[in-house]
Protein backbone atom coordinates (compact mmCIF):
# COMPACT_ATOMS: atom_id res chain seq x y z
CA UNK A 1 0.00 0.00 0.00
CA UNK A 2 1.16 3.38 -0.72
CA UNK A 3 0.59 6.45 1.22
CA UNK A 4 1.47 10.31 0.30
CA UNK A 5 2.71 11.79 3.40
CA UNK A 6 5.96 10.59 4.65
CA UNK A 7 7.55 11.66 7.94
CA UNK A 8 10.90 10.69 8.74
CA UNK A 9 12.52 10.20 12.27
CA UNK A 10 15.04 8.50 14.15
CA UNK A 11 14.72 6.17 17.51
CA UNK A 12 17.12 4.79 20.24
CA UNK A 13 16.82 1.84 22.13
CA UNK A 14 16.47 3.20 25.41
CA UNK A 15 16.08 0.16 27.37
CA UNK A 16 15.86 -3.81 26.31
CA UNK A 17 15.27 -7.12 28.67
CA UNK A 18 14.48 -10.55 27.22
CA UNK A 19 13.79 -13.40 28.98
CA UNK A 20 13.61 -17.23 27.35
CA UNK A 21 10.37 -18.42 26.92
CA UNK A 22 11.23 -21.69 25.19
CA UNK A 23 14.92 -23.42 24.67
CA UNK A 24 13.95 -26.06 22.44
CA UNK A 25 17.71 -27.83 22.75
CA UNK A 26 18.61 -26.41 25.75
CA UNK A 27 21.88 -24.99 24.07
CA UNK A 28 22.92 -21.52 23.30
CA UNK A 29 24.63 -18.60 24.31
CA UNK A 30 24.57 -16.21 26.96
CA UNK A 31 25.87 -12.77 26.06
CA UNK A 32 25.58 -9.69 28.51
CA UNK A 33 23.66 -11.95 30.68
CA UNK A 34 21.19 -12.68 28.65
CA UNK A 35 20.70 -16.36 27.52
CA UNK A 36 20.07 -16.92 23.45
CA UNK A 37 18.55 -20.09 22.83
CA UNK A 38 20.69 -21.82 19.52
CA UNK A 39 16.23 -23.14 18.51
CA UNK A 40 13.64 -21.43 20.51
CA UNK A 41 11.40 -18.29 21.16
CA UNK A 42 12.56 -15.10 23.24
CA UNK A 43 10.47 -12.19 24.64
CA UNK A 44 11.84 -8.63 24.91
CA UNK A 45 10.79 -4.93 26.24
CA UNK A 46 12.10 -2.27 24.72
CA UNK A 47 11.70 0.75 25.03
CA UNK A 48 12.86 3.37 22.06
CA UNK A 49 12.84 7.47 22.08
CA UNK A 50 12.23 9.08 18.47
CA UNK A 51 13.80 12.42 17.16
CA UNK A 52 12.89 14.21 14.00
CA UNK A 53 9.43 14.31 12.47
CA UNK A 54 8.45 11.11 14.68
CA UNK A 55 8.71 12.56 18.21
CA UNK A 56 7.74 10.71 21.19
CA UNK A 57 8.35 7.53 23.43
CA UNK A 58 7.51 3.68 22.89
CA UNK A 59 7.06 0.39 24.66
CA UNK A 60 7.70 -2.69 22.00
CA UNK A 61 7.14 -6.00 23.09
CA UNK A 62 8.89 -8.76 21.04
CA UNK A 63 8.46 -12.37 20.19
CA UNK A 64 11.55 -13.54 18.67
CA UNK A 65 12.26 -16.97 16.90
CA UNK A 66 15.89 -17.93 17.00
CA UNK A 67 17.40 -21.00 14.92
CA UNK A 68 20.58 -21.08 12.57
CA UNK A 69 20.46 -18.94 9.58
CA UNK A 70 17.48 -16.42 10.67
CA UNK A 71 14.19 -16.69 11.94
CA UNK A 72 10.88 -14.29 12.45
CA UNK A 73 10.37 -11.65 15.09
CA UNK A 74 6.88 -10.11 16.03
CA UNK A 75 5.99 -7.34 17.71
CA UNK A 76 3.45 -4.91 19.13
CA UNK A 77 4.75 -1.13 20.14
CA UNK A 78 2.78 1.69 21.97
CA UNK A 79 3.90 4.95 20.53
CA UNK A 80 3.27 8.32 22.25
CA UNK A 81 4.17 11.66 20.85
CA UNK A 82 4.03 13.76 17.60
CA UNK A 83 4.01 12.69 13.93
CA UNK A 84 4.63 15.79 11.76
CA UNK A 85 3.18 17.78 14.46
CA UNK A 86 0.47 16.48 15.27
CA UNK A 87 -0.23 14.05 19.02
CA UNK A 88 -1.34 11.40 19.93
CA UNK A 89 -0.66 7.83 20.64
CA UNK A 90 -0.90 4.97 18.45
CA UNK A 91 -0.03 1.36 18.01
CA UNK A 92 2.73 -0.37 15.09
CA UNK A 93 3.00 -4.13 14.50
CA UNK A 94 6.13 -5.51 13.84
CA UNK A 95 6.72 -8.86 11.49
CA UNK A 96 10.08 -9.33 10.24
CA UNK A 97 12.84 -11.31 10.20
CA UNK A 98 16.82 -11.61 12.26
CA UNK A 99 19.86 -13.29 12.07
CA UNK A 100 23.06 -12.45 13.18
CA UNK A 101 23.67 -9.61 11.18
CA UNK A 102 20.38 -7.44 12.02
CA UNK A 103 17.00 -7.25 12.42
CA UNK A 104 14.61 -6.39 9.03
CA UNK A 105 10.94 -5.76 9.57
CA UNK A 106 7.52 -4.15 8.11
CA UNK A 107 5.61 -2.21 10.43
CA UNK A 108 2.27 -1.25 10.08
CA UNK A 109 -0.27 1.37 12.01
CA UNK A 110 -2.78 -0.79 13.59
CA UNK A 111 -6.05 0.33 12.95
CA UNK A 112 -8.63 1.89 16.07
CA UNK A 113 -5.98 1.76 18.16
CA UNK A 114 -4.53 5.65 17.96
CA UNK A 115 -5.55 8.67 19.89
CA UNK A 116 -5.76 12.50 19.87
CA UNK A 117 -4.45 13.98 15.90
CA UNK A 118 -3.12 10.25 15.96
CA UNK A 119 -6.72 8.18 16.09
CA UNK A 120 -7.20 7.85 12.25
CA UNK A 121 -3.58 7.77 11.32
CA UNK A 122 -2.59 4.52 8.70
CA UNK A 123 0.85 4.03 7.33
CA UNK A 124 3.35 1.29 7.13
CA UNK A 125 7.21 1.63 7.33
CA UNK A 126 10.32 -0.84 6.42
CA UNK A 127 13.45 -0.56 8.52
CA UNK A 128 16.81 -2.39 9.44
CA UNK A 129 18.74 -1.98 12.67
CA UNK A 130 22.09 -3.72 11.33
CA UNK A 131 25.17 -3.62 14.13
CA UNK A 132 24.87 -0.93 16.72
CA UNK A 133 24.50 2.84 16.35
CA UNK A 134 24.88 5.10 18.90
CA UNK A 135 23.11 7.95 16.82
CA UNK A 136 19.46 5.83 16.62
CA UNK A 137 17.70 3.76 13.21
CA UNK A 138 16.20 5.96 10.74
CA UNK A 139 11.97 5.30 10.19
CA UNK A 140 10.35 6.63 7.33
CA UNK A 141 6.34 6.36 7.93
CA UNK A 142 4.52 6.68 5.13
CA UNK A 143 1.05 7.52 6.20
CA UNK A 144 -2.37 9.20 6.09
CA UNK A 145 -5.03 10.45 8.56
């Protein structure tokens, strides 16, 4: 779907914990204290700040897949701030995919789920956080309403 107004912003992670909620082997890795499953499903909270156009806070909470070579992520964030001015919260779904060299995913504005200037807003973005950046991930939301 294509939309005519774009706004473009950045976001840092802010905050992230994830917890195993299934180690199908029982093997993996732990890495900052936090234990990767080689096969099995993780859940994270994060929490991101935006800059730019996008202005505001979130809360994302992640399921994430892990097995060799890549595997799905979903997620469901709570934005609250300012797109292109105008406020409101709203919510973005998250389906992608990650492997060990980033994360790729299509969000999407769910729909009856925003408030204030933000209640009728619909757009969809595509982003990729590859390695770390201490200067936040670009998202350009194309939208409407």
């Amino acid at each position: 779907m294509s939309f005519a107004k774009k706004a473009t912003g950045r976001f840092s992670v802010t905050s992230w914990t994830e917890q195993v909620v299934t180690d199908i082997d029982g093997e993996g890795q732990e890495r900052g204290g936090v234990r990767y499953p080689t096969r099995g499903i993780t859940r994270a909270e994060v929490s991101y700040t935006y800059s730019g156009a996008i202005e505001g806070t979130s809360t994302l909470t992640y399921l994430i897949t892990y097995r060799p070579g890549g595997a799905p992520v979903l997620g469901f964030e709570h934005f609250e701030g300012s797109i292109d001015g105008r406020t409101g919260s709203c919510v973005l779904r998250h389906t992608g995919t990650q492997d060990e060299t980033g994360v790729f995913e299509h969000v999407e504005v769910v729909p009856g789920l925003g408030t204030g200037e933000l209640a009728e807003l619909r757009g969809e973005a595509d982003l990729a956080v590859v390695g770390h950046s201490e200067d936040g991930y670009e998202l350009v939301l194309s939208y409407q309403g």
